[in-house]
N, C-alpha and C. Protein backbone atom coordinates (compact mmCIF):
# COMPACT_ATOMS: atom_id res chain seq x y z
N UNK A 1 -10.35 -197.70 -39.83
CA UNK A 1 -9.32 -197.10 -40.65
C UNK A 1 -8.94 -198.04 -41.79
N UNK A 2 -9.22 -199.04 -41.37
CA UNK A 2 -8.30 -200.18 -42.65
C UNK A 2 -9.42 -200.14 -43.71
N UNK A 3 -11.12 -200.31 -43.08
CA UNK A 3 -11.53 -200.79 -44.40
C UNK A 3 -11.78 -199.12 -45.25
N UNK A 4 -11.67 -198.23 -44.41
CA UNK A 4 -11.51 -197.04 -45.07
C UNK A 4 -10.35 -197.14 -46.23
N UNK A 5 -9.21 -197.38 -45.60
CA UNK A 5 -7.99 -197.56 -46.60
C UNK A 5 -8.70 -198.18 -48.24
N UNK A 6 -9.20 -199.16 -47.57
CA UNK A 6 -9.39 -200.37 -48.84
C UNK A 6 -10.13 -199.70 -49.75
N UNK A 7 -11.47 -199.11 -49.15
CA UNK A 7 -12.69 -198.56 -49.70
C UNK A 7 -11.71 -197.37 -50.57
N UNK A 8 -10.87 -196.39 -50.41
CA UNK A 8 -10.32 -195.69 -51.01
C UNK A 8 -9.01 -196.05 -51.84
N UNK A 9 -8.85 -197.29 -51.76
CA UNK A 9 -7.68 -197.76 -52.74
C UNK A 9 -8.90 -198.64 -53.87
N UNK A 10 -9.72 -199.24 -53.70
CA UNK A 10 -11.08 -199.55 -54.95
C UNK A 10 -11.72 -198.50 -55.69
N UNK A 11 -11.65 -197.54 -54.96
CA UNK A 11 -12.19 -196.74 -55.76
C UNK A 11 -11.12 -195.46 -56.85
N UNK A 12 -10.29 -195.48 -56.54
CA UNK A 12 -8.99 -194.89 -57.03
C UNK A 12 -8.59 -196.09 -58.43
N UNK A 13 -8.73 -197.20 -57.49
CA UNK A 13 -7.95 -198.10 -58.64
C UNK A 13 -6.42 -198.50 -57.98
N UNK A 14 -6.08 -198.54 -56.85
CA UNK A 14 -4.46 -198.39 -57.07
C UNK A 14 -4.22 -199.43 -56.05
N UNK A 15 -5.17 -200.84 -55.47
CA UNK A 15 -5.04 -201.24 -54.49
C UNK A 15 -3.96 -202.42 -54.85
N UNK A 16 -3.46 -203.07 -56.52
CA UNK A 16 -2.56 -203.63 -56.45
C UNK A 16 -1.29 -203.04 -56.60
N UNK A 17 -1.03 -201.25 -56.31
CA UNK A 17 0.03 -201.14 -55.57
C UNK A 17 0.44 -200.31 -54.47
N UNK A 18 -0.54 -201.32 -53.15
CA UNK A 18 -0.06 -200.77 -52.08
C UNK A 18 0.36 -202.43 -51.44
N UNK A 19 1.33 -201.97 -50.61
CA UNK A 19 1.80 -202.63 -49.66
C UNK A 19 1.66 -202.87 -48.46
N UNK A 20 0.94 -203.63 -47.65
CA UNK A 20 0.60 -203.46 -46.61
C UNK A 20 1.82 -204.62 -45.20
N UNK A 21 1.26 -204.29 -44.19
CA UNK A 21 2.36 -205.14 -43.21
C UNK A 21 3.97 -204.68 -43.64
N UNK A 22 4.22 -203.73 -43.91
CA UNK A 22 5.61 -203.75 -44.16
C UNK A 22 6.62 -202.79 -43.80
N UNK A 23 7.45 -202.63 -42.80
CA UNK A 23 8.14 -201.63 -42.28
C UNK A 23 9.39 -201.35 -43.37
N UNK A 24 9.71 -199.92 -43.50
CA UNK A 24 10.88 -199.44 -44.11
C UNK A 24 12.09 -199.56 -43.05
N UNK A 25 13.28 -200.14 -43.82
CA UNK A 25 14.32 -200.42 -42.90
C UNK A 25 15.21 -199.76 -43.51
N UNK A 26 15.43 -199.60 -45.33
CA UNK A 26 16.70 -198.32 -45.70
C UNK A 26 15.84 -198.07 -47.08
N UNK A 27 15.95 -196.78 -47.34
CA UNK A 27 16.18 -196.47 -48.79
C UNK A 27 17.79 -195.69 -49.39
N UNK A 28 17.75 -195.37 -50.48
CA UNK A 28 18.86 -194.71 -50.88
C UNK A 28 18.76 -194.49 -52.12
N UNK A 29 18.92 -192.96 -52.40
CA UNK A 29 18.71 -192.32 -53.65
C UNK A 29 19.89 -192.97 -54.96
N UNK A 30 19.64 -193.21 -55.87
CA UNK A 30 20.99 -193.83 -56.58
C UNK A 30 20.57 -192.29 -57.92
N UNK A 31 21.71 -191.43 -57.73
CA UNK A 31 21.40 -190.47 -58.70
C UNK A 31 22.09 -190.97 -60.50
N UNK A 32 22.80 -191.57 -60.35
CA UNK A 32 22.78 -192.01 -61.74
C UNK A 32 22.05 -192.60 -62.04
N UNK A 33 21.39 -193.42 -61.93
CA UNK A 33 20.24 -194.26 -62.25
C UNK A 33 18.42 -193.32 -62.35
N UNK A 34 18.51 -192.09 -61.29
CA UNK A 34 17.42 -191.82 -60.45
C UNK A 34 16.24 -192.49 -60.42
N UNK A 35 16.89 -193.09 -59.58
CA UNK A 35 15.69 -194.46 -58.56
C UNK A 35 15.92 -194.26 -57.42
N UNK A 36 15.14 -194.65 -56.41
CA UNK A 36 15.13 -194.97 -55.42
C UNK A 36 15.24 -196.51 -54.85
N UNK A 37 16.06 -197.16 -54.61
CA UNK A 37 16.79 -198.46 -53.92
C UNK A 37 15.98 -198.37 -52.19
N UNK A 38 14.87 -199.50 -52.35
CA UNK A 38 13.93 -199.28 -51.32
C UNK A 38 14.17 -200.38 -49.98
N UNK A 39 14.88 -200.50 -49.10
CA UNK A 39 14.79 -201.90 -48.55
C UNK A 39 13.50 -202.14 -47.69
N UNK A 40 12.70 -203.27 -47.54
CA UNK A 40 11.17 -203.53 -47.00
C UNK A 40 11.47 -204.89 -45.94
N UNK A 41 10.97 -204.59 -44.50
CA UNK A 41 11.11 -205.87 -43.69
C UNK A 41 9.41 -206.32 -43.86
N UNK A 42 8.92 -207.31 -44.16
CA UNK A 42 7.34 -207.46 -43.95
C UNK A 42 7.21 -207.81 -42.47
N UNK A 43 6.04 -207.10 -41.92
CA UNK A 43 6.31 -207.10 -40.57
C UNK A 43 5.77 -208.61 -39.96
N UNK A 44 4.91 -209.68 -40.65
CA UNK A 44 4.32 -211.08 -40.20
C UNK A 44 5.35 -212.03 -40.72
N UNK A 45 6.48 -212.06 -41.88
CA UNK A 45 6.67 -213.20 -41.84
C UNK A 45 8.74 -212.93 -41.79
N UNK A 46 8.69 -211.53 -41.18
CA UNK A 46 10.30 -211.18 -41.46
C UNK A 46 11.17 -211.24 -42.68
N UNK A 47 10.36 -211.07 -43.34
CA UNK A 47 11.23 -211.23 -44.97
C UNK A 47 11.59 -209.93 -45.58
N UNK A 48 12.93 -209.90 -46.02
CA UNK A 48 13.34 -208.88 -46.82
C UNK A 48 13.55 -208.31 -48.09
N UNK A 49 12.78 -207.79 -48.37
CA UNK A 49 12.89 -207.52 -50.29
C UNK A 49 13.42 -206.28 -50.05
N UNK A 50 13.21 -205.58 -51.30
CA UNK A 50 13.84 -204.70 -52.24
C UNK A 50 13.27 -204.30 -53.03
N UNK A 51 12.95 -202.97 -53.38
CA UNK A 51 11.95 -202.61 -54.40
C UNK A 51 12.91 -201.04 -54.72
N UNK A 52 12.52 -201.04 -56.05
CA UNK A 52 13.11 -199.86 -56.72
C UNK A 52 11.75 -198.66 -57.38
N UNK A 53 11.66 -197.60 -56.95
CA UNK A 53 10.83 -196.85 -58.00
C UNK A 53 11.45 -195.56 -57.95
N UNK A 54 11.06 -194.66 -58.97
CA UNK A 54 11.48 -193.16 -59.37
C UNK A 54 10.38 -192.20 -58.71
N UNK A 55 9.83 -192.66 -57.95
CA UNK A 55 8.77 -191.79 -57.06
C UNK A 55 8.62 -192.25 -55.73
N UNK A 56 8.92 -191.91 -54.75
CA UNK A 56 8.66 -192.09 -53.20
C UNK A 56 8.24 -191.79 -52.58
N UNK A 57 6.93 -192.00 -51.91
CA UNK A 57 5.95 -191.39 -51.18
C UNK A 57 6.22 -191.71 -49.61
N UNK A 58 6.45 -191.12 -49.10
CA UNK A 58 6.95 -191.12 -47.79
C UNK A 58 5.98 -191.28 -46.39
N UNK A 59 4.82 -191.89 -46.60
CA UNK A 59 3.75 -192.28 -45.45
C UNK A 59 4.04 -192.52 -44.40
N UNK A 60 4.93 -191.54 -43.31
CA UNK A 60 5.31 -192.07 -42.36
C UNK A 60 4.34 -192.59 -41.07
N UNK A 61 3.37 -192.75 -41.15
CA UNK A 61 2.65 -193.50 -40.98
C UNK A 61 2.05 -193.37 -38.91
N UNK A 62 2.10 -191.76 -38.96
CA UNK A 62 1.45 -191.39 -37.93
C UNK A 62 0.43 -192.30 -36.53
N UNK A 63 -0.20 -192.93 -37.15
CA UNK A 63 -0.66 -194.03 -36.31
C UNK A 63 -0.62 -195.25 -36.31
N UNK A 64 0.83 -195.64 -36.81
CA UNK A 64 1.80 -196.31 -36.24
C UNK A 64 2.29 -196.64 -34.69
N UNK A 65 3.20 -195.57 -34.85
CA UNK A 65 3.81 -195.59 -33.66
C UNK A 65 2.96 -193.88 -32.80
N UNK A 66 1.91 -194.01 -32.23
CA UNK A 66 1.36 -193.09 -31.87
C UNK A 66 1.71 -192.39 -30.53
N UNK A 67 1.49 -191.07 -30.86
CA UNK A 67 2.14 -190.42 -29.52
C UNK A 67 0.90 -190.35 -28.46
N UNK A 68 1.39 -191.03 -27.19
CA UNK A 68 0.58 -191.61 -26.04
C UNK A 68 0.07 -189.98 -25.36
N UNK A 69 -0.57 -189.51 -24.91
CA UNK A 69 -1.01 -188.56 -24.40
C UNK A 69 -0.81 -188.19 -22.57
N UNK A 70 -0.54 -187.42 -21.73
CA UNK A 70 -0.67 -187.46 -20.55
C UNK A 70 -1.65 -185.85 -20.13
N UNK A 71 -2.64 -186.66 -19.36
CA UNK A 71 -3.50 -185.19 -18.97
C UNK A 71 -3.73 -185.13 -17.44
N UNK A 72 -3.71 -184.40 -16.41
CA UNK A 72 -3.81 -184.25 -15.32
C UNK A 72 -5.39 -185.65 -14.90
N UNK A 73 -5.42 -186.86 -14.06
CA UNK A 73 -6.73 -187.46 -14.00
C UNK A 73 -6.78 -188.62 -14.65
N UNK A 74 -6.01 -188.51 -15.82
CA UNK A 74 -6.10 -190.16 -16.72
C UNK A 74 -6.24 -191.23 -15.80
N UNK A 75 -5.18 -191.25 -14.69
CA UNK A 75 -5.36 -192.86 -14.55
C UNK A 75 -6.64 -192.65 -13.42
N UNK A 76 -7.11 -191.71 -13.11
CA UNK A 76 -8.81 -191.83 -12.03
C UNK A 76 -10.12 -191.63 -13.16
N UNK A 77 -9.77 -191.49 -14.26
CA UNK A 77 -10.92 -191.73 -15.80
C UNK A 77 -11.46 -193.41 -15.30
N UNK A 78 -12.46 -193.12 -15.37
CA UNK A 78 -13.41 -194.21 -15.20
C UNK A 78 -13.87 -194.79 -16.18
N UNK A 79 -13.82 -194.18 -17.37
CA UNK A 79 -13.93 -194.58 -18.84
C UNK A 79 -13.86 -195.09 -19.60
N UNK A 80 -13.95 -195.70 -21.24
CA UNK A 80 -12.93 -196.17 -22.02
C UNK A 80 -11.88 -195.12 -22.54
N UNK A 81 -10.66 -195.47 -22.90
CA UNK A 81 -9.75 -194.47 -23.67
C UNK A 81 -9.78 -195.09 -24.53
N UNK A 82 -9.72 -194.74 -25.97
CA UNK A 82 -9.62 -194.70 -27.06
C UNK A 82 -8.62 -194.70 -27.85
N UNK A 83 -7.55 -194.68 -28.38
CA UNK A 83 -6.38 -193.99 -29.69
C UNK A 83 -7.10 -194.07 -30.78
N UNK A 84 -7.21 -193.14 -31.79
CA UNK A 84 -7.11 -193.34 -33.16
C UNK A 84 -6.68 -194.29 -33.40
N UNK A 85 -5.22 -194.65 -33.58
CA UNK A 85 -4.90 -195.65 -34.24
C UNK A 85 -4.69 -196.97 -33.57
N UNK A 86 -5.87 -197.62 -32.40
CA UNK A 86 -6.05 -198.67 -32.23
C UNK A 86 -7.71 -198.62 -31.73
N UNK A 87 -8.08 -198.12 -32.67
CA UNK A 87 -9.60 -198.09 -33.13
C UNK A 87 -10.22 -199.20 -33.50
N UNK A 88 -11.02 -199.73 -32.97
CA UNK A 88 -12.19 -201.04 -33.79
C UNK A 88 -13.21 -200.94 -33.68
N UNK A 89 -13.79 -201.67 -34.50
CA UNK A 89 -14.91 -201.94 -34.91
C UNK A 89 -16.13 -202.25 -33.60
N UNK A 90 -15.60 -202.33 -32.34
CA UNK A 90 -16.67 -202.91 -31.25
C UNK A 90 -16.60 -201.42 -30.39
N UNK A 91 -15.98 -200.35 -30.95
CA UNK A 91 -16.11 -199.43 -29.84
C UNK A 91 -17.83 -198.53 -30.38
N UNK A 92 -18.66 -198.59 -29.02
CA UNK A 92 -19.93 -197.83 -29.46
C UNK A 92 -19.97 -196.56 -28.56
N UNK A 93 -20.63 -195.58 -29.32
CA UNK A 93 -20.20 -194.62 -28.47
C UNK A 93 -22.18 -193.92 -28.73
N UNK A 94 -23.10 -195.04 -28.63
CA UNK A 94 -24.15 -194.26 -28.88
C UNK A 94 -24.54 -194.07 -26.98
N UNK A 95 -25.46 -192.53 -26.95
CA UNK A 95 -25.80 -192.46 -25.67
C UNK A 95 -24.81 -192.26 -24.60
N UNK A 96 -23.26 -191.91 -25.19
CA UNK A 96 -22.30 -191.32 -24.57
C UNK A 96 -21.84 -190.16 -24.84
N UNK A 97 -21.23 -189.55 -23.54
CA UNK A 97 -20.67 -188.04 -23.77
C UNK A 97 -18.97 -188.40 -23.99
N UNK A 98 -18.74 -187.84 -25.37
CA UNK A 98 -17.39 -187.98 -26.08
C UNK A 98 -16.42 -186.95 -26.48
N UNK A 99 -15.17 -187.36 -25.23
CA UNK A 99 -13.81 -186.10 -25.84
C UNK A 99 -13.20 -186.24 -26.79
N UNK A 100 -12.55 -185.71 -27.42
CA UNK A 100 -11.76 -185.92 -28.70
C UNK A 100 -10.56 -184.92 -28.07
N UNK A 101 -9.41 -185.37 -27.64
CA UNK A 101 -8.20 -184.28 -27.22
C UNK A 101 -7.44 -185.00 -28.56
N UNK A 102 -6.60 -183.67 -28.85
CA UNK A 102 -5.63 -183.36 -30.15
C UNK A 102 -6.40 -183.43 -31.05
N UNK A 103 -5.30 -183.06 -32.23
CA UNK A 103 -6.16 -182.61 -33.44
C UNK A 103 -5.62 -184.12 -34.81
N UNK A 104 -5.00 -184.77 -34.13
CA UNK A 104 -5.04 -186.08 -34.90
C UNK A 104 -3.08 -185.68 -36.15
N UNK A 105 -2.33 -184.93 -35.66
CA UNK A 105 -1.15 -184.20 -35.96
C UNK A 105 0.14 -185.08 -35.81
N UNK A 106 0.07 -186.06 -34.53
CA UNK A 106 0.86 -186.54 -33.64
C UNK A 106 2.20 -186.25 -34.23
């Protein structure tokens, strides 16, 4: 997923403005001004900025905090389990039979 991210922020052009590692802790609309007053915790070194823009894209960021699944059998799965969003690079899935439950919505 990440180097996907990257691969699609190089090719767009827009990779010096994304932000990465950084949880939203407040925003607040300032209508006289119309800006948006952004507060940012970075999530590795705890630091707090502040960023202002007139456009807010709201990425709430689905596989993040991902919704855990329960299915009748999980814990007698003999298997690997998987999440989307703690996916890497060492999972192989050649010469295996593969479920995919949900539609990736969470």
């Amino acid at each position: 997923m990440h180097t996907y991210m990257l691969n699609v922020a190089d090719r767009f052009n827009i990779g010096q403005h994304l932000h990465c590692n950084v949880a939203w802790v407040n925003g607040t609309w300032h209508e006289d001004r119309k800006i948006w007053r952004v507060e940012l915790r970075n999530t590795l070194t705890g630091e707090i900025s502040i960023q202002e823009c007139s456009i807010l894209i709201a990425a709430t960021g689905h596989m993040v905090d991902p919704k855990r699944f329960e299915v009748p059998g999980k814990l007698d799965f003999r298997g690997k389990i998987v999440h989307s969003s703690k996916w890497t690079e060492d999972v192989d899935l050649k010469g295996k039979n593969v479920v995919v439950l949900g539609n990736g919505s969470e």
